[in-house]
C-alpha atoms as a PDB file:
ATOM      1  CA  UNK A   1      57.941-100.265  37.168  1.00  0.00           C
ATOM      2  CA  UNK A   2      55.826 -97.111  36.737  1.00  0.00           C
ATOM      3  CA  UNK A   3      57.051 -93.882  39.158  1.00  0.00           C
ATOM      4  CA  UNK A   4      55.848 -93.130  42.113  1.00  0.00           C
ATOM      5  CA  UNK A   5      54.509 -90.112  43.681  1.00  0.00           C
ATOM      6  CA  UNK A   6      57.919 -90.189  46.028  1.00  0.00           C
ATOM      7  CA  UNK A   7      59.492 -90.407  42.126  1.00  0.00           C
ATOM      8  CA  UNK A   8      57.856 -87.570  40.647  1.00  0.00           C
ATOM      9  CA  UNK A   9      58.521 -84.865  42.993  1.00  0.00           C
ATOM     10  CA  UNK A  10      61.965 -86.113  43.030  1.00  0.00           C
ATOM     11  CA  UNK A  11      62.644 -84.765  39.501  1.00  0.00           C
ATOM     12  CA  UNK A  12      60.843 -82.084  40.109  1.00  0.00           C
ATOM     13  CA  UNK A  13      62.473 -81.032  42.325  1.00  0.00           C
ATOM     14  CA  UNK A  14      65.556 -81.405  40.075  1.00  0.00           C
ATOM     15  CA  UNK A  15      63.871 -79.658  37.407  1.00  0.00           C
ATOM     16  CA  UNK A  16      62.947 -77.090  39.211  1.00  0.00           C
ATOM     17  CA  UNK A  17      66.336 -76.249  40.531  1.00  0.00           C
ATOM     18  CA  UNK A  18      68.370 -76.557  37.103  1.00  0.00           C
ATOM     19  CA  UNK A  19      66.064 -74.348  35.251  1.00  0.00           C
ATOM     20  CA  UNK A  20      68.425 -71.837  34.049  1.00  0.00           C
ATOM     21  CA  UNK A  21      67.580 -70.135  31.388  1.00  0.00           C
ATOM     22  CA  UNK A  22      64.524 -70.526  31.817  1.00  0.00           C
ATOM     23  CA  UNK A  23      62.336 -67.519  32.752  1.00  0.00           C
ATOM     24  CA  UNK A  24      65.799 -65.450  32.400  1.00  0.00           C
ATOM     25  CA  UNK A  25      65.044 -61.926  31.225  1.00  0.00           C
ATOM     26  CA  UNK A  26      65.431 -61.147  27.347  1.00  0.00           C
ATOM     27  CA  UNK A  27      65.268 -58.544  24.722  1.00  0.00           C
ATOM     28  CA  UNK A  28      62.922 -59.340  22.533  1.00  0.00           C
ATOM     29  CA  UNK A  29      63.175 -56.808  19.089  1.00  0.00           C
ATOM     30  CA  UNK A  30      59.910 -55.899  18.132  1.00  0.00           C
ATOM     31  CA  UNK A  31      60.368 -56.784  14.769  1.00  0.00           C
ATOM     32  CA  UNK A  32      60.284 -60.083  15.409  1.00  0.00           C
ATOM     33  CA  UNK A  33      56.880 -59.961  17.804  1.00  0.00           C
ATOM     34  CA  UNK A  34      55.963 -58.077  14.697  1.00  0.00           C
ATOM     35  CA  UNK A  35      54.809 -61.477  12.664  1.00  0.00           C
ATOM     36  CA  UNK A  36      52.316 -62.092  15.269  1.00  0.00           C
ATOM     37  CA  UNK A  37      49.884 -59.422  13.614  1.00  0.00           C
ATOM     38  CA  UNK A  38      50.692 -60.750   9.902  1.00  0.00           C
ATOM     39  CA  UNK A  39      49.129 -64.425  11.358  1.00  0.00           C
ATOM     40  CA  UNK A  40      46.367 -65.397  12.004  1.00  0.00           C
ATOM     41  CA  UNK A  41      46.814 -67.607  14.966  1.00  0.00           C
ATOM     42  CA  UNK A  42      43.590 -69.669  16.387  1.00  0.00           C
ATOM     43  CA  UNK A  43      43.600 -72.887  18.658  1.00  0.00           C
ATOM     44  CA  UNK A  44      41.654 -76.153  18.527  1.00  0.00           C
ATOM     45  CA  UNK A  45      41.889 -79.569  20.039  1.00  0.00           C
ATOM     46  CA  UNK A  46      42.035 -82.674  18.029  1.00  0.00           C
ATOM     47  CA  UNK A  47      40.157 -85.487  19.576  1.00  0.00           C
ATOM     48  CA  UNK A  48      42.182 -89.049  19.292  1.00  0.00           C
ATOM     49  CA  UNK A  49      42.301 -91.679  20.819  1.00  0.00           C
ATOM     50  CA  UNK A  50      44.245 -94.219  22.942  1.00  0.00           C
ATOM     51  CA  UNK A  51      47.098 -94.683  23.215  1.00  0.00           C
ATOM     52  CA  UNK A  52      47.044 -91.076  22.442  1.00  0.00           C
ATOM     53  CA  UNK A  53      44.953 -88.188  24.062  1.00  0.00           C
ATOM     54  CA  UNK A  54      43.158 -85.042  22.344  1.00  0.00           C
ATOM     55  CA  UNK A  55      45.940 -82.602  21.831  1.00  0.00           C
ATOM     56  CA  UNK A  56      45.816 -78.789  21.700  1.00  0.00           C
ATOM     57  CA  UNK A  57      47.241 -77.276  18.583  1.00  0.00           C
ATOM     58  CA  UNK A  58      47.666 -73.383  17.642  1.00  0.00           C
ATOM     59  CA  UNK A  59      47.744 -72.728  14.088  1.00  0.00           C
ATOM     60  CA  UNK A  60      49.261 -69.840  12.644  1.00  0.00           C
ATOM     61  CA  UNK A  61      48.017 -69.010   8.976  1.00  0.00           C
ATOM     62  CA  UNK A  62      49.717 -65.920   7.274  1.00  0.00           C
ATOM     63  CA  UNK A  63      47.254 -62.978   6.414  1.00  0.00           C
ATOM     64  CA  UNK A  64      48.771 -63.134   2.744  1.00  0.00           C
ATOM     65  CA  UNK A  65      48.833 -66.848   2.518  1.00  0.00           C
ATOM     66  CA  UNK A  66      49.674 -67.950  -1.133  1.00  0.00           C
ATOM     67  CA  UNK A  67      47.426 -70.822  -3.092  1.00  0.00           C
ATOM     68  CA  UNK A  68      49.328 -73.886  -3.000  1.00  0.00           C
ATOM     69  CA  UNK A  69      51.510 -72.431   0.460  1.00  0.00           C
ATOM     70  CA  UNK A  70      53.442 -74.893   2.454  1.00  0.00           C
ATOM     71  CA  UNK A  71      52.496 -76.312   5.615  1.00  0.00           C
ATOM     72  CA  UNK A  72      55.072 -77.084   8.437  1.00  0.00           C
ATOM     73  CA  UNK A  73      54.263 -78.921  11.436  1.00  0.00           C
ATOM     74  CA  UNK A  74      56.016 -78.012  14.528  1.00  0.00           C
ATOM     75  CA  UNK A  75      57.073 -79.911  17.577  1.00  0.00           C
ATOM     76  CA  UNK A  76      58.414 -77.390  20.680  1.00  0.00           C
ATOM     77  CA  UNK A  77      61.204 -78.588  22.645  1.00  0.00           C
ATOM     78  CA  UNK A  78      61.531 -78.596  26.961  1.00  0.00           C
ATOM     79  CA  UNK A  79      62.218 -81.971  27.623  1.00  0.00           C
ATOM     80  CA  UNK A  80      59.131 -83.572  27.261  1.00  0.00           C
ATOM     81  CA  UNK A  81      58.102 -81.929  30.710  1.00  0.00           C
ATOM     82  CA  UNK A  82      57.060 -78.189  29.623  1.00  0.00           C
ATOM     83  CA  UNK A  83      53.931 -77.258  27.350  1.00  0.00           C
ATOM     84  CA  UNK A  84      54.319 -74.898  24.484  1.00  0.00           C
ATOM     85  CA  UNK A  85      54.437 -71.643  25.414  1.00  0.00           C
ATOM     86  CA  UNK A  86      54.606 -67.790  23.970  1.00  0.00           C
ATOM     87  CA  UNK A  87      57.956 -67.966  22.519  1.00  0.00           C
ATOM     88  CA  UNK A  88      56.604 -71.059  20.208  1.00  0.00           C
ATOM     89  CA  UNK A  89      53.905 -68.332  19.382  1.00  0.00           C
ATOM     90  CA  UNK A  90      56.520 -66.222  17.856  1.00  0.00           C
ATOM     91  CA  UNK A  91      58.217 -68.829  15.792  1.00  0.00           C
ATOM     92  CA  UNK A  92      55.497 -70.498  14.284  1.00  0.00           C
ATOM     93  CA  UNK A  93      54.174 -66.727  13.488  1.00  0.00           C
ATOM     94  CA  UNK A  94      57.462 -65.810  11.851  1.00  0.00           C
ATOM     95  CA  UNK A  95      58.121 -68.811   9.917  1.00  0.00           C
ATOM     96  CA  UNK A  96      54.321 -68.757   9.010  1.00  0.00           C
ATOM     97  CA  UNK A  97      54.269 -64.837   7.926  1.00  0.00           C
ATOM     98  CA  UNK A  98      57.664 -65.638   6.345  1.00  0.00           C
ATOM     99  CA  UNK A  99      56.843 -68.656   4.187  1.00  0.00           C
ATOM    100  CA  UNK A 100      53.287 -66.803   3.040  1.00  0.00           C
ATOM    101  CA  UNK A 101      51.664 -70.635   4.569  1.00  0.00           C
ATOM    102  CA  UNK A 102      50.674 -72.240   7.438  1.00  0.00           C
ATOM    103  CA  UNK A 103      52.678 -73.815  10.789  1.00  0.00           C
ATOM    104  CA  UNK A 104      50.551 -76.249  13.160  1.00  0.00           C
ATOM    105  CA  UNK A 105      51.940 -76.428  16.246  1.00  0.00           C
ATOM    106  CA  UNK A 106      51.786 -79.246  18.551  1.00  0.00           C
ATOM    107  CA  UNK A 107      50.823 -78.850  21.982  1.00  0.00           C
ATOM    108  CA  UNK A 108      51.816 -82.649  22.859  1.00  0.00           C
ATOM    109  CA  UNK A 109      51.102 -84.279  26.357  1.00  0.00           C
ATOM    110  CA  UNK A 110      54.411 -83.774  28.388  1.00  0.00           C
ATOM    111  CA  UNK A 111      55.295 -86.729  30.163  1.00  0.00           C
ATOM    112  CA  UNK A 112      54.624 -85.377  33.813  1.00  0.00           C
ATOM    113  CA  UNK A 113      51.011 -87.604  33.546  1.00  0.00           C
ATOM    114  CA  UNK A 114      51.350 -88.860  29.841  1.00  0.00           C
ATOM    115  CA  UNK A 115      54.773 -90.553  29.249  1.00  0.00           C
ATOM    116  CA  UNK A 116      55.978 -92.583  26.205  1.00  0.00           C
ATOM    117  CA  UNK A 117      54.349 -92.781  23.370  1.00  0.00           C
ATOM    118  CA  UNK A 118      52.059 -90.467  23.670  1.00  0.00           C
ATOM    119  CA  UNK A 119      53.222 -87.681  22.574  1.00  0.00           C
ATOM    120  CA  UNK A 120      54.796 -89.679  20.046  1.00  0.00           C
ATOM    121  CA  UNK A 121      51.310 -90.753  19.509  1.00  0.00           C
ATOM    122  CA  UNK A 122      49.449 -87.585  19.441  1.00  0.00           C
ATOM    123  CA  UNK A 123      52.267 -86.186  17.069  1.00  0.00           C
ATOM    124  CA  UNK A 124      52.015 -88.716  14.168  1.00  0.00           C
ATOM    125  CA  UNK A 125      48.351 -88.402  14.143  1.00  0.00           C
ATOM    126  CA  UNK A 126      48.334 -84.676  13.909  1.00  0.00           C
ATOM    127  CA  UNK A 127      50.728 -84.997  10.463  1.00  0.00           C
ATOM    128  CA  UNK A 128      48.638 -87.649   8.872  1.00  0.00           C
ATOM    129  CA  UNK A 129      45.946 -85.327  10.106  1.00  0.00           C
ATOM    130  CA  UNK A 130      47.264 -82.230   8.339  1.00  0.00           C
ATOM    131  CA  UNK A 131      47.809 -84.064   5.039  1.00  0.00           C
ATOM    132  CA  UNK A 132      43.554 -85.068   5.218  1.00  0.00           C
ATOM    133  CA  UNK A 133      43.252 -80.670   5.536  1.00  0.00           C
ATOM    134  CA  UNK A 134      45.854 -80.221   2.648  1.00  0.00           C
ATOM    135  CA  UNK A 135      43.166 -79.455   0.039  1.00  0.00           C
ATOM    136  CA  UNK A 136      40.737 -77.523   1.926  1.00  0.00           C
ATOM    137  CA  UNK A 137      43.626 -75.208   3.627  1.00  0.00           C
ATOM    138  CA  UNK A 138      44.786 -74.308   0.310  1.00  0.00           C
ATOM    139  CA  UNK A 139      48.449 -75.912   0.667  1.00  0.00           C
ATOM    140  CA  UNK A 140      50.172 -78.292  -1.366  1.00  0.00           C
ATOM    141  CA  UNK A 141      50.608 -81.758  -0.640  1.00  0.00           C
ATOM    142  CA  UNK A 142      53.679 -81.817  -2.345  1.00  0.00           C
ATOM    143  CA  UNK A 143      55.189 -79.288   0.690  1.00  0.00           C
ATOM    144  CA  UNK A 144      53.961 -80.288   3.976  1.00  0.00           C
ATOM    145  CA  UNK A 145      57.217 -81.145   6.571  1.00  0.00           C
ATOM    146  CA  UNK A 146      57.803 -81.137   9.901  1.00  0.00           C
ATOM    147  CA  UNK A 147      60.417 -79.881  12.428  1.00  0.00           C
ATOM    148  CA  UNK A 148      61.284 -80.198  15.745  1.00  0.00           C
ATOM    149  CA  UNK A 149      63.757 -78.799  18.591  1.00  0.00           C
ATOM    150  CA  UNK A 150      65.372 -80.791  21.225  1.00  0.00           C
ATOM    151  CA  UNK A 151      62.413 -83.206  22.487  1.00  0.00           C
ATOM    152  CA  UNK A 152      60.236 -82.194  19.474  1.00  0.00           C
ATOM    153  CA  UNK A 153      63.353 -82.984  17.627  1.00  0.00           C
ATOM    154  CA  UNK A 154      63.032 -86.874  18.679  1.00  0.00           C
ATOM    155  CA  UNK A 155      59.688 -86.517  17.798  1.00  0.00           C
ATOM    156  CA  UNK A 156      60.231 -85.034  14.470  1.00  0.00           C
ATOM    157  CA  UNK A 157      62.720 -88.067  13.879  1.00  0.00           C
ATOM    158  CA  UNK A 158      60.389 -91.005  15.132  1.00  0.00           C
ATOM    159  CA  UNK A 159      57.840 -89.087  13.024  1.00  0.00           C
ATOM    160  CA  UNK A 160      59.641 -89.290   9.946  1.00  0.00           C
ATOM    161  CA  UNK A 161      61.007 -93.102  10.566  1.00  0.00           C
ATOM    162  CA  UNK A 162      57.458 -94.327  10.957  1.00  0.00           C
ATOM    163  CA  UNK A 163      56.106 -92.717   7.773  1.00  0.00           C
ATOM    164  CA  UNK A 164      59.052 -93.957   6.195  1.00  0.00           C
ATOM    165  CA  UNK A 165      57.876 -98.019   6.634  1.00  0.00           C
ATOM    166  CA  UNK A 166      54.323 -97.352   6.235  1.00  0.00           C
ATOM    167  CA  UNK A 167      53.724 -94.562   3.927  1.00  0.00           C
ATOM    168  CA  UNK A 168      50.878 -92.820   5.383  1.00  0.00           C
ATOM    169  CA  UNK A 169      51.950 -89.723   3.857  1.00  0.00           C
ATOM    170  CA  UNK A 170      55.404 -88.664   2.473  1.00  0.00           C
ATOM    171  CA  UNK A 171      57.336 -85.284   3.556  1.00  0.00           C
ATOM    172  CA  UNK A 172      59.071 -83.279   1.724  1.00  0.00           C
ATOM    173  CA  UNK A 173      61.588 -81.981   4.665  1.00  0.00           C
ATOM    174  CA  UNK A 174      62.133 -82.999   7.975  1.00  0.00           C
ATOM    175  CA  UNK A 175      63.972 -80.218  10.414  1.00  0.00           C
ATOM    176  CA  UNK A 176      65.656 -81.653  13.301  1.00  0.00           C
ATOM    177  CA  UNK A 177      66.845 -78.964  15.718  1.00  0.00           C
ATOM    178  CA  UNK A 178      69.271 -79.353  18.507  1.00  0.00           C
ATOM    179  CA  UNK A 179      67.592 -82.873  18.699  1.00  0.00           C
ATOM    180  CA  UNK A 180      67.620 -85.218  21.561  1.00  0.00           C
ATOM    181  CA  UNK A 181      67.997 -88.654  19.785  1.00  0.00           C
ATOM    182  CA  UNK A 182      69.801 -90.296  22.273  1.00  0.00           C
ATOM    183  CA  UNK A 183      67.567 -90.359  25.586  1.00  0.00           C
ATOM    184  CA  UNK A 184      69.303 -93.805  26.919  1.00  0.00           C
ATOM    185  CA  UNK A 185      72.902 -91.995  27.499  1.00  0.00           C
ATOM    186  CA  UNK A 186      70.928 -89.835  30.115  1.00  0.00           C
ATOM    187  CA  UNK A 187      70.336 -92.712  32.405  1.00  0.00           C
ATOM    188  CA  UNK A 188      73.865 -93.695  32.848  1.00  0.00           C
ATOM    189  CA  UNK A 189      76.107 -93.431  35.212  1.00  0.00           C
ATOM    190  CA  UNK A 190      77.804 -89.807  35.069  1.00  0.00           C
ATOM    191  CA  UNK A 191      74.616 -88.212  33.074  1.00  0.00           C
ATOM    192  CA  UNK A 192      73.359 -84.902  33.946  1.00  0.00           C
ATOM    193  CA  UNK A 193      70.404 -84.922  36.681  1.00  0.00           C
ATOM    194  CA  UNK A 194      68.357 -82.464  34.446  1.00  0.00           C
ATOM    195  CA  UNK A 195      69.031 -84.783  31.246  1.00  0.00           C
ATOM    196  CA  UNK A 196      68.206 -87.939  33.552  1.00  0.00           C
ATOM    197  CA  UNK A 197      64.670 -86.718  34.719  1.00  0.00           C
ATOM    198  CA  UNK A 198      63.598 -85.787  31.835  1.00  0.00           C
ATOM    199  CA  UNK A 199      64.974 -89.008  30.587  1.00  0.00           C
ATOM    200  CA  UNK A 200      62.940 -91.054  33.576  1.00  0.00           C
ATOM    201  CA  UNK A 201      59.888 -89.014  33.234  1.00  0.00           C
ATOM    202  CA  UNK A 202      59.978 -89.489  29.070  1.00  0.00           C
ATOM    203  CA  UNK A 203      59.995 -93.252  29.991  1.00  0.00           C
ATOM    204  CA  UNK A 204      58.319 -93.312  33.099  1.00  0.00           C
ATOM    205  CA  UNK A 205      61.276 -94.897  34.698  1.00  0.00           C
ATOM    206  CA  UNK A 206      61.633 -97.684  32.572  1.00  0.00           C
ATOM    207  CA  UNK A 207      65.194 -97.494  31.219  1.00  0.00           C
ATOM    208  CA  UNK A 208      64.289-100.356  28.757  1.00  0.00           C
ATOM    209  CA  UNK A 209      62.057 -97.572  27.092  1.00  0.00           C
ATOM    210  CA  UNK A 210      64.851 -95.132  26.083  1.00  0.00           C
ATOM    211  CA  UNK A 211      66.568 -97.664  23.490  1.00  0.00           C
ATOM    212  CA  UNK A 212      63.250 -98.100  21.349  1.00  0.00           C
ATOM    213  CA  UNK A 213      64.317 -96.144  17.918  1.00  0.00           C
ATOM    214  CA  UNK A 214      60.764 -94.360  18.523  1.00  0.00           C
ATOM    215  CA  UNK A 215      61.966 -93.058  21.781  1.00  0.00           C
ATOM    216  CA  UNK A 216      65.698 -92.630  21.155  1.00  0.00           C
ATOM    217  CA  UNK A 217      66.241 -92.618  16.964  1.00  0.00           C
ATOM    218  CA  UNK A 218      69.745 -93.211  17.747  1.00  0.00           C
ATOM    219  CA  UNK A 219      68.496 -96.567  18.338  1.00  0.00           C
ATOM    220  CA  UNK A 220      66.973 -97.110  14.793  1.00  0.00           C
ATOM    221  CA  UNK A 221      68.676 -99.973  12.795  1.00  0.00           C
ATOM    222  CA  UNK A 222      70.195 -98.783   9.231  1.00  0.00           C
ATOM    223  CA  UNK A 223      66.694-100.022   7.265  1.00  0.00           C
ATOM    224  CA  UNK A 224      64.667 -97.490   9.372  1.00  0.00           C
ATOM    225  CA  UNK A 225      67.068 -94.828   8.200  1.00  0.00           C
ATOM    226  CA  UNK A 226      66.343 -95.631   4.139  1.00  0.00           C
ATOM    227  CA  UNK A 227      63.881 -93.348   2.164  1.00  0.00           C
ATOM    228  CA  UNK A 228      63.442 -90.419   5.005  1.00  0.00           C
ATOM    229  CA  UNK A 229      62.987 -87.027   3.593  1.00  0.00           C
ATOM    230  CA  UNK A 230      65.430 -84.038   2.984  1.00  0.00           C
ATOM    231  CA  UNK A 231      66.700 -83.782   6.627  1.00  0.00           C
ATOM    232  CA  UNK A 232      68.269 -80.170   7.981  1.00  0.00           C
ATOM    233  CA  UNK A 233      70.320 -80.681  10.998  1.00  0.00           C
ATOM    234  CA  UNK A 234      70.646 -77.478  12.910  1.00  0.00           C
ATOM    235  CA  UNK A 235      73.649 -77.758  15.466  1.00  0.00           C
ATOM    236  CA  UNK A 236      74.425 -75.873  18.390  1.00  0.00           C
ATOM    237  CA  UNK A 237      78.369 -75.501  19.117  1.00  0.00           C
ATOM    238  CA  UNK A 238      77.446 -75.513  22.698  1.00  0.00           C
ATOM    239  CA  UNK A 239      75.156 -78.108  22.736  1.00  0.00           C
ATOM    240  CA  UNK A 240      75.886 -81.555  24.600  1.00  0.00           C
ATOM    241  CA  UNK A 241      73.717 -82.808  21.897  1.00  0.00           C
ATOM    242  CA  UNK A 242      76.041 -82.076  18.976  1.00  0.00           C
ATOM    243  CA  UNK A 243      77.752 -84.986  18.352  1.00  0.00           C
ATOM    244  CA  UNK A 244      74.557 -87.178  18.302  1.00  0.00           C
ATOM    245  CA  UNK A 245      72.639 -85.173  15.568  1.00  0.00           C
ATOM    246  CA  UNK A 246      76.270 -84.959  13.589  1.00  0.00           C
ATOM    247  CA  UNK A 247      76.376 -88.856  13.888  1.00  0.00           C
ATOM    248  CA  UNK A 248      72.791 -89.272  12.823  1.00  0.00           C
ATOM    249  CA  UNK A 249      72.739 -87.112  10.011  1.00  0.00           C
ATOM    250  CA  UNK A 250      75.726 -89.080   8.590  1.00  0.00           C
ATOM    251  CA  UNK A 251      73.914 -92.639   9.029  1.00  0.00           C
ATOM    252  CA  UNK A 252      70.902 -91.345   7.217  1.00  0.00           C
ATOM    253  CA  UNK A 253      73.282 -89.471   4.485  1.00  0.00           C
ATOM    254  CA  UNK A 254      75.356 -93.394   4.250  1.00  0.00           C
ATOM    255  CA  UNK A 255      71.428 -94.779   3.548  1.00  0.00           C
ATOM    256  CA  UNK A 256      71.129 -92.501   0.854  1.00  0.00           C
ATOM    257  CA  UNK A 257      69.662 -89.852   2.399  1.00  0.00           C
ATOM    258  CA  UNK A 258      69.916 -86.195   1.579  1.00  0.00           C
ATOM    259  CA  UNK A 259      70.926 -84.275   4.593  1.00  0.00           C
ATOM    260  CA  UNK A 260      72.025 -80.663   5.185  1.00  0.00           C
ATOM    261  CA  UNK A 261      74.180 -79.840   8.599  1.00  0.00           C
ATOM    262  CA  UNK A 262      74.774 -76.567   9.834  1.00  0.00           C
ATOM    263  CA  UNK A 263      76.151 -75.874  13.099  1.00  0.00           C
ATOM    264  CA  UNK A 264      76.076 -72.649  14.589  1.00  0.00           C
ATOM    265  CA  UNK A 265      79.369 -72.428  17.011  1.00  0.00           C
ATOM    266  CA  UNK A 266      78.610 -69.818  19.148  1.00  0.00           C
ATOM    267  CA  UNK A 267      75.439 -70.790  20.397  1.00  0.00           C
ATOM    268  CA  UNK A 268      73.921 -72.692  22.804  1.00  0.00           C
ATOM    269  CA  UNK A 269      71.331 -75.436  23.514  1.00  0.00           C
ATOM    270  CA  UNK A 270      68.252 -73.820  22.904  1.00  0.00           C
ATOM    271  CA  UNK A 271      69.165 -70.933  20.942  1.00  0.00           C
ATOM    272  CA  UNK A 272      66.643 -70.766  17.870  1.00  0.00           C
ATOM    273  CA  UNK A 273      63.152 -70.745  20.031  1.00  0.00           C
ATOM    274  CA  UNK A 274      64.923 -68.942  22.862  1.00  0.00           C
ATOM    275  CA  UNK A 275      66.557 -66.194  21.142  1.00  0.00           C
ATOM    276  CA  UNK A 276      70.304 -66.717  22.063  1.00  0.00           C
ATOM    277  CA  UNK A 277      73.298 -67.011  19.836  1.00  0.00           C
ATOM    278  CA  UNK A 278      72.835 -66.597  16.393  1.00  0.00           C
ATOM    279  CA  UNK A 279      68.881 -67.486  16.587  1.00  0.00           C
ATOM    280  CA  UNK A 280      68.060 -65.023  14.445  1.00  0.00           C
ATOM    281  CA  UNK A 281      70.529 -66.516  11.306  1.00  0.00           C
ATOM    282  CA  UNK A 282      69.132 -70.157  12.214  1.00  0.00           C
ATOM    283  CA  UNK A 283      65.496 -69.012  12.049  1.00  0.00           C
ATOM    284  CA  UNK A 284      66.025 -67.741   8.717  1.00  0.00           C
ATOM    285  CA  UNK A 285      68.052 -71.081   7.482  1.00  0.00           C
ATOM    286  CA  UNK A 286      64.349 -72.674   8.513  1.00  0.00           C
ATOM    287  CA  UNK A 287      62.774 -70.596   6.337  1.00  0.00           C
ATOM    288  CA  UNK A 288      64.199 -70.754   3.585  1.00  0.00           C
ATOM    289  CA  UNK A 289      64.367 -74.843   3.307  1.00  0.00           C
ATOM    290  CA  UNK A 290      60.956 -74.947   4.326  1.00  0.00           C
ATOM    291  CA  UNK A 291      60.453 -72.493   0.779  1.00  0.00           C
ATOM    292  CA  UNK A 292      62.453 -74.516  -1.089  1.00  0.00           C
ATOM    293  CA  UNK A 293      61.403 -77.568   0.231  1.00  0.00           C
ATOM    294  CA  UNK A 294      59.583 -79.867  -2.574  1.00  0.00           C
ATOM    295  CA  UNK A 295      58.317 -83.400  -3.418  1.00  0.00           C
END
């Protein structure tokens, strides 16, 4: 049964009030708002169609793009509920500016009108998208991945799974931050409130939702998991999340999967768009397997 009206201001209520972080005054060094004036950043939205919806992306190209640069597609995080925003600015301009290529990042629905699949939706046909601009962007097929922090991390995983079984494009690297693969453990009984609404609102209160693989990759069977690209698992040490993205890094690695995990102990959930913990060495850990990165 869909939520109600009743429903919705119930969690927002909840979200509302276990914000946290959120908003919370930061130092930002200027070296770092720096790469937004070696980008060129410009917005557009991408007409699809149901069961997706046109989708807003901002693409940041660097001002001393290389021929044959890399292209990284990003997916923020916020629980599904909460747009991008300025601090996704900043990333996408420093790993753009960094890499010398291009980042497109996803403005997906959040689940407040749209809930699962869309953004799923919107997300898959923005890569396949990307890979049809390849040529005339002046970036190399052979280096186009995606990435993804907490909720864009599910996405980045679903992404990734899909392409897998029907090979509308291959990636070279697939970036799973602080991911939330697990949405179904936020529905039962002990959960977090803030995990459960945006668990309720992802699924639009249909609990059944949260334990399709595309919604919750912990759910994928073993076959899903064969043939997926490179995967870098960033960890947070203070991340309820950690054990999840450990666990599913070593199921893809046991299908034959190449997977990197790093896990940064002193920080939180979060930290690499947000700019706690060790953000800074994590951003740069992106960077460089995005460079690397290779078909």
């Amino acid at each position: 049964m869909a939520l109600t009206q009743a429903d919705l201001a119930h969690y927002r209520e909840v979200i509302d009030r276990t914000s946290g972080h959120r908003g919370g005054e930061r130092v930002i060094p200027e070296a770092y708002t720096a790469f937004l004036e070696q980008v060129e950043q410009k917005e557009l939205t991408l007409p699809l169609d149901a069961p997706a919806y046109p989708v807003r992306l901002v693409i940041s190209t660097a001002k001393d793009k290389m021929e044959k640069c890399p292209i990284h597609v990003n997916m923020h995080g916020g629980g599904f509920v909460y747009p991008q925003d300025h601090d996704d600015d900043m990333y996408c301009a420093h790993v753009a500016a960094a890499t010398h290529g291009i980042v497109v990042d996803i403005d997906y629905a959040t689940s407040w009108e749209h809930p699962f699949p869309c953004a799923f939706e919107q997300s898959y046909a923005v890569v396949k998208w990307v890979f049809e601009q390849c040529e005339s962007w002046g970036g190399d097929p052979k280096r186009i991945s995606i990435g993804g922090h907490s909720a864009g991390g599910c996405l980045t995983a679903a992404i990734s799974m899909r392409a897998a079984a029907t090979k509308d494009f291959d990636l070279c690297l697939q970036i799973l931050d602080y991911a939330a693969l697990d949405n179904y453990q936020s529905v039962l009984p002990g959960a977090n409130e803030r995990s459960n609404a945006f668990s309720k609102l992802y699924a639009d209160g249909d609990d059944r939702v949260l334990q399709l693989p595309f919604c919750s990759p912990a759910f994928a069977t073993d076959d899903m998991l064969k043939n997926l690209p490179h995967t870098l698992i960033i960890n947070a040490g203070h991340c309820p999340f950690k054990k999840d993205n450990e666990q599913y890094g070593l199921r893809i690695a046991a299908m034959g999967g190449e997977v990197t995990i790093k896990c940064f102990m002193d920080s939180p959930h979060g930290f690499t768009i947000r700019m706690a913990g060790e953000w800074q060495e994590a951003q740069e850990l992106i960077i460089r397997a995005i460079k690397e990165a290779c078909l």
